[in-house]
PDB file of N, CA and C in Angstrom:
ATOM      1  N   UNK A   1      32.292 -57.864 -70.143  1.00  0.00           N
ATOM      2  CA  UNK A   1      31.966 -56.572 -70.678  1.00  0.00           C
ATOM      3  C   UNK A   1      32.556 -55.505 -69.757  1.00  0.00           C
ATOM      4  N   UNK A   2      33.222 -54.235 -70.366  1.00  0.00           N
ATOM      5  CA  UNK A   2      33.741 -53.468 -69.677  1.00  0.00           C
ATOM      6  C   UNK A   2      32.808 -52.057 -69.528  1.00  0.00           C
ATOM      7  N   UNK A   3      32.558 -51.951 -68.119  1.00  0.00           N
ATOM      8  CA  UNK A   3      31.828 -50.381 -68.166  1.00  0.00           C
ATOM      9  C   UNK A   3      33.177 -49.210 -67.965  1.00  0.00           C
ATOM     10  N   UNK A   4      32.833 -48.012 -68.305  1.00  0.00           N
ATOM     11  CA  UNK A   4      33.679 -47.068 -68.903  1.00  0.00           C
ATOM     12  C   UNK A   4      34.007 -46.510 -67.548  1.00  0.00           C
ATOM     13  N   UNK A   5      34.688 -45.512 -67.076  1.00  0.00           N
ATOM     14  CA  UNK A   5      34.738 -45.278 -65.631  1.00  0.00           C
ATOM     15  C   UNK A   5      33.661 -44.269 -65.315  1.00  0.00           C
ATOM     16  N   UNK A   6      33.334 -43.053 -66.711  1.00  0.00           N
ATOM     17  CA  UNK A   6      31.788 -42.203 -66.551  1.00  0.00           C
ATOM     18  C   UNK A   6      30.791 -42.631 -66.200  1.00  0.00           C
ATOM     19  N   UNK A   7      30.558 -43.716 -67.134  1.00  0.00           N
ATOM     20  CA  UNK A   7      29.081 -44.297 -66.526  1.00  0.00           C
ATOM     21  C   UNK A   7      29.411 -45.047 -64.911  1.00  0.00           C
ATOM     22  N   UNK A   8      30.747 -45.460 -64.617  1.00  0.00           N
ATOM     23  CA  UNK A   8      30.343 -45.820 -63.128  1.00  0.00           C
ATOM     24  C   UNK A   8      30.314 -44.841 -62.366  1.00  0.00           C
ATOM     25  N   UNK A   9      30.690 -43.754 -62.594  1.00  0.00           N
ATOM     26  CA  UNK A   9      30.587 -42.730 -61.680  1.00  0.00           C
ATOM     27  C   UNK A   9      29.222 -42.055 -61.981  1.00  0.00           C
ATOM     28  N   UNK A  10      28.738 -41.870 -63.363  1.00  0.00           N
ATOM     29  CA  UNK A  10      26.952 -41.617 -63.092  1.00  0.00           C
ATOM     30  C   UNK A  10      25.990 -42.444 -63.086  1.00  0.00           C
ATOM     31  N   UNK A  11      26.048 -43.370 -62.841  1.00  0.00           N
ATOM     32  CA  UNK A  11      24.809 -44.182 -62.901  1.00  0.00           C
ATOM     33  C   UNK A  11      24.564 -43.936 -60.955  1.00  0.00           C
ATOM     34  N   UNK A  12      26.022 -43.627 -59.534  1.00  0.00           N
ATOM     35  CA  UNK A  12      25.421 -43.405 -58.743  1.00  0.00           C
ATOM     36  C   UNK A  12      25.003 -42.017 -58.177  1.00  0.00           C
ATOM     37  N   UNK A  13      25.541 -41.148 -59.167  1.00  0.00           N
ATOM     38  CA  UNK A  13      25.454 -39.949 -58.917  1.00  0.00           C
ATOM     39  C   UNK A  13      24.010 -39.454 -59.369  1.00  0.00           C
ATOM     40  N   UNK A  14      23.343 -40.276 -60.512  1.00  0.00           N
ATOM     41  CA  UNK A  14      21.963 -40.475 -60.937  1.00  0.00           C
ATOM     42  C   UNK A  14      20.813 -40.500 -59.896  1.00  0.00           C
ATOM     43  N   UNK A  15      21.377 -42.287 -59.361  1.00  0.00           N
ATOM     44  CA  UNK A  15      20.393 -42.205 -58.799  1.00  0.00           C
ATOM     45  C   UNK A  15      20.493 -41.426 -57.132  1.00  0.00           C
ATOM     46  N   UNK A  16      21.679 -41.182 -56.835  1.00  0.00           N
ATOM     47  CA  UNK A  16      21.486 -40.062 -55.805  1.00  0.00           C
ATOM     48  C   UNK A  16      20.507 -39.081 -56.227  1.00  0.00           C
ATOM     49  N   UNK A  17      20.702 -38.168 -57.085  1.00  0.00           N
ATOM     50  CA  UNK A  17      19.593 -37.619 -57.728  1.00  0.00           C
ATOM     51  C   UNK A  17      18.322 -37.901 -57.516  1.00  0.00           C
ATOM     52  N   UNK A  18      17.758 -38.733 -57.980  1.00  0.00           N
ATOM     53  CA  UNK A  18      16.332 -39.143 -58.135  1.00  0.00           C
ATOM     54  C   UNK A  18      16.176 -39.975 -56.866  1.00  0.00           C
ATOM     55  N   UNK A  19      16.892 -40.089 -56.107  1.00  0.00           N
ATOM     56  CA  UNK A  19      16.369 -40.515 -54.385  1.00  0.00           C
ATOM     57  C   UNK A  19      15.728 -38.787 -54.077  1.00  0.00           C
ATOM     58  N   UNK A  20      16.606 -37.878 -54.074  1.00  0.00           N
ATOM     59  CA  UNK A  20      16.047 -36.615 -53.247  1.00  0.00           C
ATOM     60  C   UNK A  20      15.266 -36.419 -53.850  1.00  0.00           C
ATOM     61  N   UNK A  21      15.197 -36.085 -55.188  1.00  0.00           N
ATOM     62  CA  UNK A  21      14.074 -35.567 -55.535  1.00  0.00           C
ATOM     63  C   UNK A  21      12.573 -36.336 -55.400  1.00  0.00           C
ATOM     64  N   UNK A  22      12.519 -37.532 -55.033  1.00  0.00           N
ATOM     65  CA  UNK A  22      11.689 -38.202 -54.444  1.00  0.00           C
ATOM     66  C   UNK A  22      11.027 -38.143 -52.912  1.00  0.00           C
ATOM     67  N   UNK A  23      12.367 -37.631 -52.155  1.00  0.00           N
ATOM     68  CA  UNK A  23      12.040 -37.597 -51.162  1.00  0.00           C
ATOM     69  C   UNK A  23      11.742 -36.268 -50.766  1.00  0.00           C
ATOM     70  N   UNK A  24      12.127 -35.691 -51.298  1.00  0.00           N
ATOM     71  CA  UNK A  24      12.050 -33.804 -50.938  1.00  0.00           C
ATOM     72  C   UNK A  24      10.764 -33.474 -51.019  1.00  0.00           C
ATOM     73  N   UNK A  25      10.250 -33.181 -49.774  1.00  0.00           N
ATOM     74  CA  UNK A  25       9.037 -33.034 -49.725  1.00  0.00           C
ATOM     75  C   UNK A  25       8.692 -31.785 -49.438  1.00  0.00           C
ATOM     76  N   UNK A  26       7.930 -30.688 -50.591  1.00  0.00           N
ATOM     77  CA  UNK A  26       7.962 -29.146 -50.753  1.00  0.00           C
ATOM     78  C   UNK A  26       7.146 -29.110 -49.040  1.00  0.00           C
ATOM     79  N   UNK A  27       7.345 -28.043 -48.215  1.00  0.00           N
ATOM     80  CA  UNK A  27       6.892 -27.499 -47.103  1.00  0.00           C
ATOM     81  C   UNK A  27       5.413 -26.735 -47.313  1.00  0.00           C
ATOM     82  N   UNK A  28       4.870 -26.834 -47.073  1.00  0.00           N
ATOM     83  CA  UNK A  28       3.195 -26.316 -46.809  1.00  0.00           C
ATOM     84  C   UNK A  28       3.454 -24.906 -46.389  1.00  0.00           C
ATOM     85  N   UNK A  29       2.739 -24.443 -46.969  1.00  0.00           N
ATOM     86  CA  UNK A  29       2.526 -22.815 -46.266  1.00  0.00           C
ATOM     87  C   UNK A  29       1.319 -22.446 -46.166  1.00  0.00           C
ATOM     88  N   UNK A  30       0.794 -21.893 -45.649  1.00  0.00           N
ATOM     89  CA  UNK A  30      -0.592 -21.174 -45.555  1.00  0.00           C
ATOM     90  C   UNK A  30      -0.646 -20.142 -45.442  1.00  0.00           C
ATOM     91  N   UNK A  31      -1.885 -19.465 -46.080  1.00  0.00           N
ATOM     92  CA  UNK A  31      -2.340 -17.841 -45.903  1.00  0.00           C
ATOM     93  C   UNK A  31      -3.603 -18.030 -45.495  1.00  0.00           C
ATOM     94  N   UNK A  32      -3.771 -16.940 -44.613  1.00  0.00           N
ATOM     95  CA  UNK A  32      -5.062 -16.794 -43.498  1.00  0.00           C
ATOM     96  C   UNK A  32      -5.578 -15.772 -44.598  1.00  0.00           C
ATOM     97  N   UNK A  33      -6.968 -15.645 -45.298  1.00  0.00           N
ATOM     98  CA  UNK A  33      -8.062 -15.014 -45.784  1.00  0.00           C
ATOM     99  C   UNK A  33      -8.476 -13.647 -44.846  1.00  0.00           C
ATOM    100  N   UNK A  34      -7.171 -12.883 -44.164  1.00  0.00           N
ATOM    101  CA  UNK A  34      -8.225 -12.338 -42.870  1.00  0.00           C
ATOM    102  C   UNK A  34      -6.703 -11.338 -43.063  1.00  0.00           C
ATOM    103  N   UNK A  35      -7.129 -10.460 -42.286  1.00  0.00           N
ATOM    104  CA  UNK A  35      -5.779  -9.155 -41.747  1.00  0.00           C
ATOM    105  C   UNK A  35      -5.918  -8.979 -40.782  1.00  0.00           C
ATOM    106  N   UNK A  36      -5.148  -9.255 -39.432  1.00  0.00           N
ATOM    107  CA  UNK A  36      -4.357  -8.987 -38.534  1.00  0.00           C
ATOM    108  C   UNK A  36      -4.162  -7.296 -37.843  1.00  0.00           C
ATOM    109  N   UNK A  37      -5.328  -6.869 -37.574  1.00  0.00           N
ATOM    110  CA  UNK A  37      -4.860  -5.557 -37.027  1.00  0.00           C
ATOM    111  C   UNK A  37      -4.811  -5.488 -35.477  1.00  0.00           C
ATOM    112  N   UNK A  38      -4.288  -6.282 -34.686  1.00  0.00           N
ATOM    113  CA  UNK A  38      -4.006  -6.509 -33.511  1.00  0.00           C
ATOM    114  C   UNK A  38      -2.685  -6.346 -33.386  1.00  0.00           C
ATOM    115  N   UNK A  39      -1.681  -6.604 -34.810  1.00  0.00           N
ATOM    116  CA  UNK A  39       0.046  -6.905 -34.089  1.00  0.00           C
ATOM    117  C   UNK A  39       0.053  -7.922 -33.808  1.00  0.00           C
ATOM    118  N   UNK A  40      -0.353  -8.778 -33.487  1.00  0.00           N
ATOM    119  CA  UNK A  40      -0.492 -10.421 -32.829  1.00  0.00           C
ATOM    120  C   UNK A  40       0.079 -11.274 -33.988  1.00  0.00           C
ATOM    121  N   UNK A  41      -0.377 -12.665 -33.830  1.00  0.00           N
ATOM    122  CA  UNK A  41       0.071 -13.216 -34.579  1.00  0.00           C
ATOM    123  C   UNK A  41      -1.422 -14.060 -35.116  1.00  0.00           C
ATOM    124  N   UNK A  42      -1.436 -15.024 -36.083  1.00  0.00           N
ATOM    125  CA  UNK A  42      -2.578 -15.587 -37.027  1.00  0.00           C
ATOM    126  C   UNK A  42      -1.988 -16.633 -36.934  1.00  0.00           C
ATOM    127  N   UNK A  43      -2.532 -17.444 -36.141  1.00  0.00           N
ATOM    128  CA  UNK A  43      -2.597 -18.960 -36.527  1.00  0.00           C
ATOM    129  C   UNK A  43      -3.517 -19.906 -37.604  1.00  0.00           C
ATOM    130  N   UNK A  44      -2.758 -20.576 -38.140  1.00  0.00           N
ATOM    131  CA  UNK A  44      -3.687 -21.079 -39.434  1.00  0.00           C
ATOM    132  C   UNK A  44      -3.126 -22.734 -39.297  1.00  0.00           C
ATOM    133  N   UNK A  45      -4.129 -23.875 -39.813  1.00  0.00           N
ATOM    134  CA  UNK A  45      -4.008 -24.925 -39.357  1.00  0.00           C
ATOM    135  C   UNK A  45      -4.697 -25.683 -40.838  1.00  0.00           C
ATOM    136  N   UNK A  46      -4.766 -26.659 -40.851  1.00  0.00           N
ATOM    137  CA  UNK A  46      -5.356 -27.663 -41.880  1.00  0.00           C
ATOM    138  C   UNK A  46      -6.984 -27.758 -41.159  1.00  0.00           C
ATOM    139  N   UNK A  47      -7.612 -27.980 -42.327  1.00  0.00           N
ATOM    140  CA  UNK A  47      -9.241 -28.072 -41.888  1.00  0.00           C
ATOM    141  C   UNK A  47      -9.382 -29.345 -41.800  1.00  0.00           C
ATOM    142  N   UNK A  48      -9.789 -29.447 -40.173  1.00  0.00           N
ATOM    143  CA  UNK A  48     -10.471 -31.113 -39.915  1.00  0.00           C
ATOM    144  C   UNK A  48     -11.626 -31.878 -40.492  1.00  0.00           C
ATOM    145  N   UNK A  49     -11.313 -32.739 -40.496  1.00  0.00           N
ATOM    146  CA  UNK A  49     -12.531 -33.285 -41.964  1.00  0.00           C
ATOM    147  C   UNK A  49     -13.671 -33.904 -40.816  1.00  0.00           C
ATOM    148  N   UNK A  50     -13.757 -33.904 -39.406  1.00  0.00           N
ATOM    149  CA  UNK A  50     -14.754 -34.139 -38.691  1.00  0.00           C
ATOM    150  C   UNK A  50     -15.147 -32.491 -37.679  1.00  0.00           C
ATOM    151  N   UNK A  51     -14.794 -31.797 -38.174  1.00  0.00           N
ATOM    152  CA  UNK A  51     -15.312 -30.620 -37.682  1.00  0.00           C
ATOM    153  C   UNK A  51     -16.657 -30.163 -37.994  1.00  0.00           C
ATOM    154  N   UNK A  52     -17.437 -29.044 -37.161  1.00  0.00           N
ATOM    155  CA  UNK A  52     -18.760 -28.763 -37.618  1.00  0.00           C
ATOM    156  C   UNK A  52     -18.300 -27.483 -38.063  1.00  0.00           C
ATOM    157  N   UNK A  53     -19.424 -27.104 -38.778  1.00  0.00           N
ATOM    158  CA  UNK A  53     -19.725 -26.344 -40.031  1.00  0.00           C
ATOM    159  C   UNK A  53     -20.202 -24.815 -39.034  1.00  0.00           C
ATOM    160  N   UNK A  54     -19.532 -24.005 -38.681  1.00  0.00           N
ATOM    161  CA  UNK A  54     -19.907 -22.489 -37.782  1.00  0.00           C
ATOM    162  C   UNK A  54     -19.934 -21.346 -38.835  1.00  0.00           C
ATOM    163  N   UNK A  55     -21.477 -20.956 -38.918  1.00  0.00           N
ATOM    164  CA  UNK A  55     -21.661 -20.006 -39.587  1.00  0.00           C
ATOM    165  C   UNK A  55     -21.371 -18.420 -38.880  1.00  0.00           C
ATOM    166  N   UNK A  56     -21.021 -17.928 -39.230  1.00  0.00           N
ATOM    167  CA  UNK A  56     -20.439 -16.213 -38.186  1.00  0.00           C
ATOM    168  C   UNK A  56     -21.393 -15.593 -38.973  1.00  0.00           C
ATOM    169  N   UNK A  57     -21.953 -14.631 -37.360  1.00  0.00           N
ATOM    170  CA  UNK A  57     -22.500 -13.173 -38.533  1.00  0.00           C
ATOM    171  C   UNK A  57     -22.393 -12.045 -39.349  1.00  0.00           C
ATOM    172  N   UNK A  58     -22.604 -11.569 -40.217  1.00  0.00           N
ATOM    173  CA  UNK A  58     -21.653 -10.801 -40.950  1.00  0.00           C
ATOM    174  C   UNK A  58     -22.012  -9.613 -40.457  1.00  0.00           C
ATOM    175  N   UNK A  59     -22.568  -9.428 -39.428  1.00  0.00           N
ATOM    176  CA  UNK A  59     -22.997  -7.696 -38.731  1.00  0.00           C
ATOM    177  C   UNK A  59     -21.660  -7.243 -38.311  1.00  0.00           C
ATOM    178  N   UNK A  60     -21.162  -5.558 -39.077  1.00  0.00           N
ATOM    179  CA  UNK A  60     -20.361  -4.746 -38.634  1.00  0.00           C
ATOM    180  C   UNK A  60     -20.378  -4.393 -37.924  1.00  0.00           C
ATOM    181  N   UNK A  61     -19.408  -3.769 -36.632  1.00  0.00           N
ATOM    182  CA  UNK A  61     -19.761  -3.563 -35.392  1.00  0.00           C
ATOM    183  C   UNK A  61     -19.348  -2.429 -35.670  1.00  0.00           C
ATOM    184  N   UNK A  62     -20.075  -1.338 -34.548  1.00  0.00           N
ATOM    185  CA  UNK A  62     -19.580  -0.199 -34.449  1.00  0.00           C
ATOM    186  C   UNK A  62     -19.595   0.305 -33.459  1.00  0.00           C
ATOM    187  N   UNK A  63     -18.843   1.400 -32.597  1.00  0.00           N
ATOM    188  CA  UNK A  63     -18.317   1.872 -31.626  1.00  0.00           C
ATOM    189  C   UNK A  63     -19.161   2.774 -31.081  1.00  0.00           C
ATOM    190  N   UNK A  64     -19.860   2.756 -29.528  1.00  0.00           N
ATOM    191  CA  UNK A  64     -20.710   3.261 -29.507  1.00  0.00           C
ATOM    192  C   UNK A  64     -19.787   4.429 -28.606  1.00  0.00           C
ATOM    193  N   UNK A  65     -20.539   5.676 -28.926  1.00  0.00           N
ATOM    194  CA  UNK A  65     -20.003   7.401 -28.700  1.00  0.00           C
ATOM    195  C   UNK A  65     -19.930   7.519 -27.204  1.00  0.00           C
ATOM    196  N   UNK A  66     -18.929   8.082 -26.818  1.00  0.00           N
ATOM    197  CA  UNK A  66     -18.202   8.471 -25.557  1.00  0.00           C
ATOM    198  C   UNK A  66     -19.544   8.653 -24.879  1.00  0.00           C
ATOM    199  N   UNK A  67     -20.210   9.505 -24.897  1.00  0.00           N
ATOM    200  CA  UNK A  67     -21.308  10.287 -24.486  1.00  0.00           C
ATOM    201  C   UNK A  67     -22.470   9.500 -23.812  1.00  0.00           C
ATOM    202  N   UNK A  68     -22.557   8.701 -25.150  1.00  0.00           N
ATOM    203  CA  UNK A  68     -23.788   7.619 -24.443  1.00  0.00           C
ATOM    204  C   UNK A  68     -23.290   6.505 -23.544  1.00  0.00           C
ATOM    205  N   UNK A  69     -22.247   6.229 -23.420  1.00  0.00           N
ATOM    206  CA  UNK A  69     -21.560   5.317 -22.688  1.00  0.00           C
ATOM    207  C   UNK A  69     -21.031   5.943 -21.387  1.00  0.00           C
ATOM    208  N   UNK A  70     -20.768   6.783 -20.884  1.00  0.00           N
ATOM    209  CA  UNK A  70     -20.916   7.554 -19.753  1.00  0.00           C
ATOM    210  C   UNK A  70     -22.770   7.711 -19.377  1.00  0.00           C
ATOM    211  N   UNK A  71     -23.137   8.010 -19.678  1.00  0.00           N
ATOM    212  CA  UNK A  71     -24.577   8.140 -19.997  1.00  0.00           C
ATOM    213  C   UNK A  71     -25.516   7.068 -19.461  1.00  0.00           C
ATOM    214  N   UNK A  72     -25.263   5.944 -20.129  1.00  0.00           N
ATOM    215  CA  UNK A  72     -25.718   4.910 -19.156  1.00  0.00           C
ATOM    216  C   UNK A  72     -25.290   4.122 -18.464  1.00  0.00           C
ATOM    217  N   UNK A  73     -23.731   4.068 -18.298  1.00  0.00           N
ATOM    218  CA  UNK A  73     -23.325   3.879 -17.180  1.00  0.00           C
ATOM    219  C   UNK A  73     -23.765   4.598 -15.718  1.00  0.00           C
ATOM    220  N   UNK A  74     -23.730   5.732 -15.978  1.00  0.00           N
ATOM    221  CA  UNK A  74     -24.355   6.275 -14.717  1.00  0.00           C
ATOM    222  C   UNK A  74     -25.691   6.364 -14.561  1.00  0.00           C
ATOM    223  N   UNK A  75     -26.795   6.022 -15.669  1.00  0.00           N
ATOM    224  CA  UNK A  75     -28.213   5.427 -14.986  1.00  0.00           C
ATOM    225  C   UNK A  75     -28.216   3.801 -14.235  1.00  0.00           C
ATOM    226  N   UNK A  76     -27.175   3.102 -14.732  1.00  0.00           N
ATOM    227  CA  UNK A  76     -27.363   2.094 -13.964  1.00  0.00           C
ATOM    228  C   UNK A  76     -26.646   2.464 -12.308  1.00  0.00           C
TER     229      UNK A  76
END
């Protein structure tokens, strides 16, 4: 039986094909849930499946006034 010279030239050009696309493995990206107002940078990582569970408090902080902070600095 005679194969044609197309099909010998695609049957390896095929499966070249369907090797990469098998192997091509899309790259991970991550986004951090958070904004960055430092300029710094955000490191973000995969969540360890033996890690413990840290609850944070959700109290806003706020900046306490020039005044009182001179203030009791110098009673102590």
């Amino acid at each position: 039986m005679r194969v044609s010279n197309a099909l010998r030239l695609a049957v390896p050009a095929l499966a070249a094909l369907a090797l990469a696309a098998c192997g091509a493995e899309e790259e991970k990206t991550y986004e951090a849930d958070v904004t960055d107002e430092s300029g710094g940078e955000i490191i973000v990582t995969d969540v360890d499946p033996a890690a413990v569970d840290v609850e944070l408090p959700e109290t806003e902080m706020t900046n306490v006034p020039v005044e009182e902070a001179t203030e009791e600095a110098a009673a102590e």
